[in-house]
PDB file of N, CA and C in Angstrom:
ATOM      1  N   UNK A   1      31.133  86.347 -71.422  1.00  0.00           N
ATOM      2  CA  UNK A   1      31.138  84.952 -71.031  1.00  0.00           C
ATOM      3  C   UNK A   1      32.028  84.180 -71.992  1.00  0.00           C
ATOM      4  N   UNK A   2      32.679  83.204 -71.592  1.00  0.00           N
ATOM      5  CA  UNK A   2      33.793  82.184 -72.231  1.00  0.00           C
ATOM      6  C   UNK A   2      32.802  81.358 -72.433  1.00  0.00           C
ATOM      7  N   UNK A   3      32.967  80.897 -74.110  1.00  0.00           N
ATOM      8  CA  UNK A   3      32.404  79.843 -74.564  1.00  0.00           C
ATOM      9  C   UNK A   3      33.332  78.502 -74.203  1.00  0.00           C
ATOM     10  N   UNK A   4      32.207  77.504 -73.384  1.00  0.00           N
ATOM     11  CA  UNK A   4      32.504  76.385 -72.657  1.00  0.00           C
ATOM     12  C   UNK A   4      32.358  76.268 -71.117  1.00  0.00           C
ATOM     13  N   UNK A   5      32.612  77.870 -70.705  1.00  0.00           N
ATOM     14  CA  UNK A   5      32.411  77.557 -69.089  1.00  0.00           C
ATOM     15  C   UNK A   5      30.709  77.477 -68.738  1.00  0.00           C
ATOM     16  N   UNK A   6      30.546  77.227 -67.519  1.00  0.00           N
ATOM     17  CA  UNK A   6      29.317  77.290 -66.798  1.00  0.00           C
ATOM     18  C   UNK A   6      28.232  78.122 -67.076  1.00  0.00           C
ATOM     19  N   UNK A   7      26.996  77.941 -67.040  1.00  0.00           N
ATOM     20  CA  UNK A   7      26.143  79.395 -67.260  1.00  0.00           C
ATOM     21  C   UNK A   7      26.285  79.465 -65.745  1.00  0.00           C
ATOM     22  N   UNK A   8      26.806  79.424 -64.647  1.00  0.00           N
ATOM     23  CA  UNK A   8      26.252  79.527 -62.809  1.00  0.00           C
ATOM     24  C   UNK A   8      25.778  81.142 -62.909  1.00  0.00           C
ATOM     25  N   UNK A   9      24.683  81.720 -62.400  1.00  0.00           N
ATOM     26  CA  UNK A   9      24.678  82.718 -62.217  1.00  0.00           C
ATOM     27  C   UNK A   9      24.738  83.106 -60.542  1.00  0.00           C
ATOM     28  N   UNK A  10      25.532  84.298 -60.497  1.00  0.00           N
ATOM     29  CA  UNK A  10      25.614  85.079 -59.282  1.00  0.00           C
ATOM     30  C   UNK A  10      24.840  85.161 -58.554  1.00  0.00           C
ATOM     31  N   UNK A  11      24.260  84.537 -56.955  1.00  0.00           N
ATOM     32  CA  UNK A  11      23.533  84.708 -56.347  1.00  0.00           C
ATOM     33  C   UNK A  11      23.351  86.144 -55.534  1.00  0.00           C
ATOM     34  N   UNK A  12      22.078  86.349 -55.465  1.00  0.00           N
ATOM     35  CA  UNK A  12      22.376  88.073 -54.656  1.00  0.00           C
ATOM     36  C   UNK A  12      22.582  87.990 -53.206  1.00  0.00           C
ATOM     37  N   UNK A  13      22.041  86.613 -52.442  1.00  0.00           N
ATOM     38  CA  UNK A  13      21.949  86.507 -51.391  1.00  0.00           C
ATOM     39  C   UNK A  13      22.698  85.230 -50.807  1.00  0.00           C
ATOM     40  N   UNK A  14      23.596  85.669 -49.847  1.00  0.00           N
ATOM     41  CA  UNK A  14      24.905  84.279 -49.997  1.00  0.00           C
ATOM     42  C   UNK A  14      24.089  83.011 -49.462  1.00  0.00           C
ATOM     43  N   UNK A  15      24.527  82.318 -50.012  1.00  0.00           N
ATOM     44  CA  UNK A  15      23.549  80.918 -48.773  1.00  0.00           C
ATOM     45  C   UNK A  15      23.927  80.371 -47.503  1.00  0.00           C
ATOM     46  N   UNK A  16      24.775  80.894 -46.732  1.00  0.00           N
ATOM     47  CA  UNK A  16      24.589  80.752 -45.282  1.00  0.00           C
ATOM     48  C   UNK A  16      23.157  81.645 -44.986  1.00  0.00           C
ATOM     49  N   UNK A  17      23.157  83.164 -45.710  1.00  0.00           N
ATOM     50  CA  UNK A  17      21.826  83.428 -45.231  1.00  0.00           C
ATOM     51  C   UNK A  17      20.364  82.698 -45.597  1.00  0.00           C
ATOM     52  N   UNK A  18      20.483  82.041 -46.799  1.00  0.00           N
ATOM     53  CA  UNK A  18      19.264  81.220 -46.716  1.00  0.00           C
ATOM     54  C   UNK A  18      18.746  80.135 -45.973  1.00  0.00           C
ATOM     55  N   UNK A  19      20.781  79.288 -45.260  1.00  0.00           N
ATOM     56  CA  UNK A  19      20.228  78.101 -44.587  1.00  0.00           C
ATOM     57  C   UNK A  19      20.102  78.884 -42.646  1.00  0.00           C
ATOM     58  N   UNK A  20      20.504  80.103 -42.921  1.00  0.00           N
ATOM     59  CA  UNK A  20      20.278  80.471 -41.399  1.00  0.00           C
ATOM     60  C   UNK A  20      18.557  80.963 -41.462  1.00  0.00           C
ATOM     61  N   UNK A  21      18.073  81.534 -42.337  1.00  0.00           N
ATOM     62  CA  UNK A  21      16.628  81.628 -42.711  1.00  0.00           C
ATOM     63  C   UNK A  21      15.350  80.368 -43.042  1.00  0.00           C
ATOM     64  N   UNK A  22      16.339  79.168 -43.242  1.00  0.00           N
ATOM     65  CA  UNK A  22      15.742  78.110 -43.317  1.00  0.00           C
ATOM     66  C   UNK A  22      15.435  77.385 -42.231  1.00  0.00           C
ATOM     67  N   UNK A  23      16.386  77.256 -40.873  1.00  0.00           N
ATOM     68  CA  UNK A  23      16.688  77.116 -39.452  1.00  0.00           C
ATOM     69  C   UNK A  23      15.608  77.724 -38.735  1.00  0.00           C
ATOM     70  N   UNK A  24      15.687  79.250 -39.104  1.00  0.00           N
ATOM     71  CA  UNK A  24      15.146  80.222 -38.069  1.00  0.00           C
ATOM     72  C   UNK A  24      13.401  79.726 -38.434  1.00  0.00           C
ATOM     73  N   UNK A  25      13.398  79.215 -39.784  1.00  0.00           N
ATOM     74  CA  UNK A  25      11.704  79.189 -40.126  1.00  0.00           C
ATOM     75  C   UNK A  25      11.588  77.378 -39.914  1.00  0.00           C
ATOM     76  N   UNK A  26      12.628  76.857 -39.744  1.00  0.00           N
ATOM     77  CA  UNK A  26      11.843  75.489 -39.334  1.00  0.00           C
ATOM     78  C   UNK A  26      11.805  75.115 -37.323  1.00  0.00           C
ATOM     79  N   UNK A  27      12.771  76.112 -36.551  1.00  0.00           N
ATOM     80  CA  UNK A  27      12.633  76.118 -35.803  1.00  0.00           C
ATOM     81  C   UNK A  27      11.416  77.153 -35.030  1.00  0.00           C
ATOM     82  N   UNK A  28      11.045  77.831 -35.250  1.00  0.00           N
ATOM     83  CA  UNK A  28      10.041  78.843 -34.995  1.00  0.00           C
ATOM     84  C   UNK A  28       8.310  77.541 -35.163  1.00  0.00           C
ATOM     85  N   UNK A  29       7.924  76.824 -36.497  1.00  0.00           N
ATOM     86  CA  UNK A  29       7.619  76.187 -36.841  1.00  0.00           C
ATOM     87  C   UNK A  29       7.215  74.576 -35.492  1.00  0.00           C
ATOM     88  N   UNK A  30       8.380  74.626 -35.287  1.00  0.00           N
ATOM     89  CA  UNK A  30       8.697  73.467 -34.199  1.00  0.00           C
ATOM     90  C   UNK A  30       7.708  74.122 -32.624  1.00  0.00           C
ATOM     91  N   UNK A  31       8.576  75.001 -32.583  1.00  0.00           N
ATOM     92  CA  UNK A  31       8.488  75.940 -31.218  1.00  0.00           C
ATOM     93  C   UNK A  31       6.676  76.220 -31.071  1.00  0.00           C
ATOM     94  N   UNK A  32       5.988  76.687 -32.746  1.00  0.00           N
ATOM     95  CA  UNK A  32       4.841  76.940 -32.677  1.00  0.00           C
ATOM     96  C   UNK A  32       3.915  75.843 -32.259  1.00  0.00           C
ATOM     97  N   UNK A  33       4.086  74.163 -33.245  1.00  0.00           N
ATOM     98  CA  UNK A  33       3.753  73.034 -32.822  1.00  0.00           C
ATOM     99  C   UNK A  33       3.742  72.616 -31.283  1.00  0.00           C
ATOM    100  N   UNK A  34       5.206  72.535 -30.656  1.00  0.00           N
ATOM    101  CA  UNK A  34       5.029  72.251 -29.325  1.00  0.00           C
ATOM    102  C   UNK A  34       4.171  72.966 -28.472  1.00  0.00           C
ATOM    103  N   UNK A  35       4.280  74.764 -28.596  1.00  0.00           N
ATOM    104  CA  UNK A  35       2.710  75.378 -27.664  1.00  0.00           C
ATOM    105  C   UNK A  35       1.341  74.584 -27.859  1.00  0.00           C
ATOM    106  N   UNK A  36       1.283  75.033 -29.284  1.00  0.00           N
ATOM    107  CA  UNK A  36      -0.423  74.155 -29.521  1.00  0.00           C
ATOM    108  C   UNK A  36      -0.335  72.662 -28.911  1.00  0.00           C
ATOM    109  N   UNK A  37       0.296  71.967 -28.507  1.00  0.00           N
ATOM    110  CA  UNK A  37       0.108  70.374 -28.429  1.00  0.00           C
ATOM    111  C   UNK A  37       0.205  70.768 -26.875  1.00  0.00           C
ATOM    112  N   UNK A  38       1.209  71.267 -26.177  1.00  0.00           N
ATOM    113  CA  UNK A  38       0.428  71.819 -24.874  1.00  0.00           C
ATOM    114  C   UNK A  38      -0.712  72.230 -24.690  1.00  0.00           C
ATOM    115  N   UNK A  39      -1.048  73.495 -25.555  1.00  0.00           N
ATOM    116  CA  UNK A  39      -2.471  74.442 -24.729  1.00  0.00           C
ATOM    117  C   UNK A  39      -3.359  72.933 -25.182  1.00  0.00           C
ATOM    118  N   UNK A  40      -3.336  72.048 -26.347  1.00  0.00           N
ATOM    119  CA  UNK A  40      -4.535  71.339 -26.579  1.00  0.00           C
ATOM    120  C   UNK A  40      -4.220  70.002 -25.121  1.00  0.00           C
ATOM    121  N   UNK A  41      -3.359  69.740 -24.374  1.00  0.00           N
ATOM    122  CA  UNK A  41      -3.047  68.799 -23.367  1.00  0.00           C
ATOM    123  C   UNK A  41      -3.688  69.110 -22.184  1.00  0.00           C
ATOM    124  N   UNK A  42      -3.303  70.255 -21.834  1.00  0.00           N
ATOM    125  CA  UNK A  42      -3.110  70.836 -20.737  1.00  0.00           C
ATOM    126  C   UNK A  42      -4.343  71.618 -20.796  1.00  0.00           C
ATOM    127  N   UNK A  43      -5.971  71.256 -21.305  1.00  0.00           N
ATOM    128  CA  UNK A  43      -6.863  72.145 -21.096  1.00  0.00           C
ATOM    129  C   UNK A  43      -7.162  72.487 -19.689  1.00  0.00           C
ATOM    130  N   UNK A  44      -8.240  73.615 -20.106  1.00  0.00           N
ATOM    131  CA  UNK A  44      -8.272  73.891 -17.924  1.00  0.00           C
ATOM    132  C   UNK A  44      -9.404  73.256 -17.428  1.00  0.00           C
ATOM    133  N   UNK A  45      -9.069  73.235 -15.784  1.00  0.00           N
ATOM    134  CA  UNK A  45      -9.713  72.235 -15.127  1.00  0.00           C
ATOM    135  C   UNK A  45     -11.052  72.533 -14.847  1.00  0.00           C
ATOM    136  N   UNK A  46     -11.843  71.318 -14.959  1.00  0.00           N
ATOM    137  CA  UNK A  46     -13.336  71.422 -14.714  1.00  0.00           C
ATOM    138  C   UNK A  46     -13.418  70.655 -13.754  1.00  0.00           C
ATOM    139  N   UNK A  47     -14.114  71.468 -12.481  1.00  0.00           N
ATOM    140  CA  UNK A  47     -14.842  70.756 -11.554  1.00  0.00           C
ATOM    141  C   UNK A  47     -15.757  69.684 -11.616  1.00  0.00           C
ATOM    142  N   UNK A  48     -15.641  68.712 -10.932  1.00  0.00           N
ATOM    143  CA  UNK A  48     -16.781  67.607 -10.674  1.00  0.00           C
ATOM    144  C   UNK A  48     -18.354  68.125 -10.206  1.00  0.00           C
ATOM    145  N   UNK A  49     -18.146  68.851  -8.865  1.00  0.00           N
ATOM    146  CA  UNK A  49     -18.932  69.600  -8.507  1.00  0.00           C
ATOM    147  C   UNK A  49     -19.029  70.817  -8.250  1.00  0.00           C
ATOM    148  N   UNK A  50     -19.857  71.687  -8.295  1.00  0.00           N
ATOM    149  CA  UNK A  50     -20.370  72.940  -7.951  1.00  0.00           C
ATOM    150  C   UNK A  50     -21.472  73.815  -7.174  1.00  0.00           C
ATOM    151  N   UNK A  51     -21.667  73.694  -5.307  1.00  0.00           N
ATOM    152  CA  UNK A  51     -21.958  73.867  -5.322  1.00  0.00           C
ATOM    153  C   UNK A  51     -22.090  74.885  -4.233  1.00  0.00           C
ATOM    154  N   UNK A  52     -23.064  75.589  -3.998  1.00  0.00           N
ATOM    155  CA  UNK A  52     -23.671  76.894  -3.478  1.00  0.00           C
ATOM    156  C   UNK A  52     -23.170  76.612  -1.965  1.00  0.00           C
ATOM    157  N   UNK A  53     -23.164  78.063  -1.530  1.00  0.00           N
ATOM    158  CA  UNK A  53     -22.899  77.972   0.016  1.00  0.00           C
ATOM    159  C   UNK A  53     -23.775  76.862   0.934  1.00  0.00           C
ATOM    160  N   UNK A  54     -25.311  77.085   0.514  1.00  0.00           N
ATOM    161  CA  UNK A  54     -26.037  76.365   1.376  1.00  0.00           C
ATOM    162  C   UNK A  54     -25.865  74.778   0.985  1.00  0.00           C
ATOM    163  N   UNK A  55     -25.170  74.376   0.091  1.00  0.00           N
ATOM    164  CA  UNK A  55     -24.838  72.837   0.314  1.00  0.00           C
ATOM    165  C   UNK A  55     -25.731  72.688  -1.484  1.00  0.00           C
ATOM    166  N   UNK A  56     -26.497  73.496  -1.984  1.00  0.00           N
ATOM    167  CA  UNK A  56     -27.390  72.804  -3.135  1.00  0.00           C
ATOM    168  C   UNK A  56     -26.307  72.480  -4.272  1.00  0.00           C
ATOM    169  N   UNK A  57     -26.962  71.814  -5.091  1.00  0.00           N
ATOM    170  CA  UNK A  57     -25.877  71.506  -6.717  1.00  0.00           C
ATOM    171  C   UNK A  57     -26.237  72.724  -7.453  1.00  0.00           C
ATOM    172  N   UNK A  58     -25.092  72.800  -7.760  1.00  0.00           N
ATOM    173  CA  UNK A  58     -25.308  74.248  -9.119  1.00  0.00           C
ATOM    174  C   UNK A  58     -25.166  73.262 -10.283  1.00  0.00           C
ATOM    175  N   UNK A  59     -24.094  73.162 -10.736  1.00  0.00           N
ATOM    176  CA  UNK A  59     -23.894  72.102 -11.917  1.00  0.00           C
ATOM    177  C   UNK A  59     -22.262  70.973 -11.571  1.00  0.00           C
ATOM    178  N   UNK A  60     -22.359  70.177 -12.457  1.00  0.00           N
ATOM    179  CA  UNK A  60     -21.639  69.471 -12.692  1.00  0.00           C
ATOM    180  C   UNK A  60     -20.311  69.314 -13.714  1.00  0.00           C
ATOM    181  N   UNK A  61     -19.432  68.308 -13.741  1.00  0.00           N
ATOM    182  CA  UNK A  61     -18.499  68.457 -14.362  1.00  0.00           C
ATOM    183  C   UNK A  61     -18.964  67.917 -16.193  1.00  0.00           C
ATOM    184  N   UNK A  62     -20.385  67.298 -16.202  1.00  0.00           N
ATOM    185  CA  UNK A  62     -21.016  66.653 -17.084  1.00  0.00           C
ATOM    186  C   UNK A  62     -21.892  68.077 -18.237  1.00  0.00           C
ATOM    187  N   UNK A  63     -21.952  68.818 -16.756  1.00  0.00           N
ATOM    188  CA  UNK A  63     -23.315  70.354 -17.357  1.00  0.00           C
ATOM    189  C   UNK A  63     -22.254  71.153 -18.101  1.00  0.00           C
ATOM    190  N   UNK A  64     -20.820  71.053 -17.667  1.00  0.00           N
ATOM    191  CA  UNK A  64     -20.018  71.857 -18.428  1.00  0.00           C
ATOM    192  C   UNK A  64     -19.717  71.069 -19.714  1.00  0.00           C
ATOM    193  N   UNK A  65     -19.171  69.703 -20.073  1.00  0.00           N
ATOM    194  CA  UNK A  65     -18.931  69.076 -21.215  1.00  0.00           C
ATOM    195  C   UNK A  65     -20.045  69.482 -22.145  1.00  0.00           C
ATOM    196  N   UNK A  66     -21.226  69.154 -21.500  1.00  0.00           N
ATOM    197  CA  UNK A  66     -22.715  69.342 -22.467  1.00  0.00           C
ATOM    198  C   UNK A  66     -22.811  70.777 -23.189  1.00  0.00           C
ATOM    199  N   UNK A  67     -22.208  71.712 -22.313  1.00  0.00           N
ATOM    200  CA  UNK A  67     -22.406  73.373 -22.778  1.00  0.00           C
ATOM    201  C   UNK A  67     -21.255  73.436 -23.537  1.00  0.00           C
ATOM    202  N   UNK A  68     -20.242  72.741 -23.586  1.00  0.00           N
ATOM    203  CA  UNK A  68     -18.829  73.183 -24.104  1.00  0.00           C
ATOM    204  C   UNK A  68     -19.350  72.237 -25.692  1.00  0.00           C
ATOM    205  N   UNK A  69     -20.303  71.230 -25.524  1.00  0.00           N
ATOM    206  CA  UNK A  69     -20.789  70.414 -26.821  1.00  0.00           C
ATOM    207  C   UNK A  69     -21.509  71.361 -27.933  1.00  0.00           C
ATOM    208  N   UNK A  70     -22.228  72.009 -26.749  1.00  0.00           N
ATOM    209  CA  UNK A  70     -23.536  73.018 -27.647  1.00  0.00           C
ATOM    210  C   UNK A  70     -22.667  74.313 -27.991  1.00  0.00           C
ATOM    211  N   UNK A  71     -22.064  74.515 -27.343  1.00  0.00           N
ATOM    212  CA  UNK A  71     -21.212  76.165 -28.020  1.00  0.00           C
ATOM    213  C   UNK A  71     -20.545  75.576 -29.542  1.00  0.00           C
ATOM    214  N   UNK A  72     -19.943  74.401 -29.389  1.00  0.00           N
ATOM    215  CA  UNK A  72     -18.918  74.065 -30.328  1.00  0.00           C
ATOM    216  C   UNK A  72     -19.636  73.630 -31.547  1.00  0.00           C
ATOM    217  N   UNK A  73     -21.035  73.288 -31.413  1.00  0.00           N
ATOM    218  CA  UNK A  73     -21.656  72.758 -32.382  1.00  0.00           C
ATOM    219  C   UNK A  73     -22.614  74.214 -33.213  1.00  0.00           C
ATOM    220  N   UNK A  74     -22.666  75.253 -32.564  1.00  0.00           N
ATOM    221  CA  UNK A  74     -23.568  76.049 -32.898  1.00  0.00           C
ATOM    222  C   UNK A  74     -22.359  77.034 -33.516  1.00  0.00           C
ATOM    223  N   UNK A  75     -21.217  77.422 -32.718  1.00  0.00           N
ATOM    224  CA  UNK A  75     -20.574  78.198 -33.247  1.00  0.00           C
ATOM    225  C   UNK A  75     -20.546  79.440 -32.796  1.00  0.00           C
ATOM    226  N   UNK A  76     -21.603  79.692 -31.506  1.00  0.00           N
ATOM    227  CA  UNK A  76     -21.246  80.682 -31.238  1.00  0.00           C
ATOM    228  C   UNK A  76     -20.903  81.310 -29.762  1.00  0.00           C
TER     229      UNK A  76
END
């Protein structure tokens, strides 16, 4: 080493590959966000009503919120 120049040391890995690795991990990132904000939009559809051939009520669109309350609260 010349006394006066730079200490820069030699990178092992050029940096186009870090900013193409930086891209690939903030776009992947993006891509992952937009699914989840769909699947959480776009949940699936619950019927109002439900009921049996002969005309009776099975349940409601209310009996499912209530069961989807109690699973989520119990955990299991």
């Amino acid at each position: 080493m010349v006394p006066g120049e730079g200490t820069r040391r030699e990178v092992l890995v050029s940096r186009r590959w870090i900013q193409a690795a930086a891209l690939v991990a903030v776009f992947g990132f993006f891509v992952m966000g937009l699914l989840a904000f769909r699947t959480y939009a776009a949940g699936p559809p619950v019927p109002r009503l439900v009921v049996s051939e002969s005309g009776q009520e099975l349940y409601t669109g209310r009996d499912v919120a209530d069961g989807q309350k109690v699973f989520l609260a119990t955990g299991s």
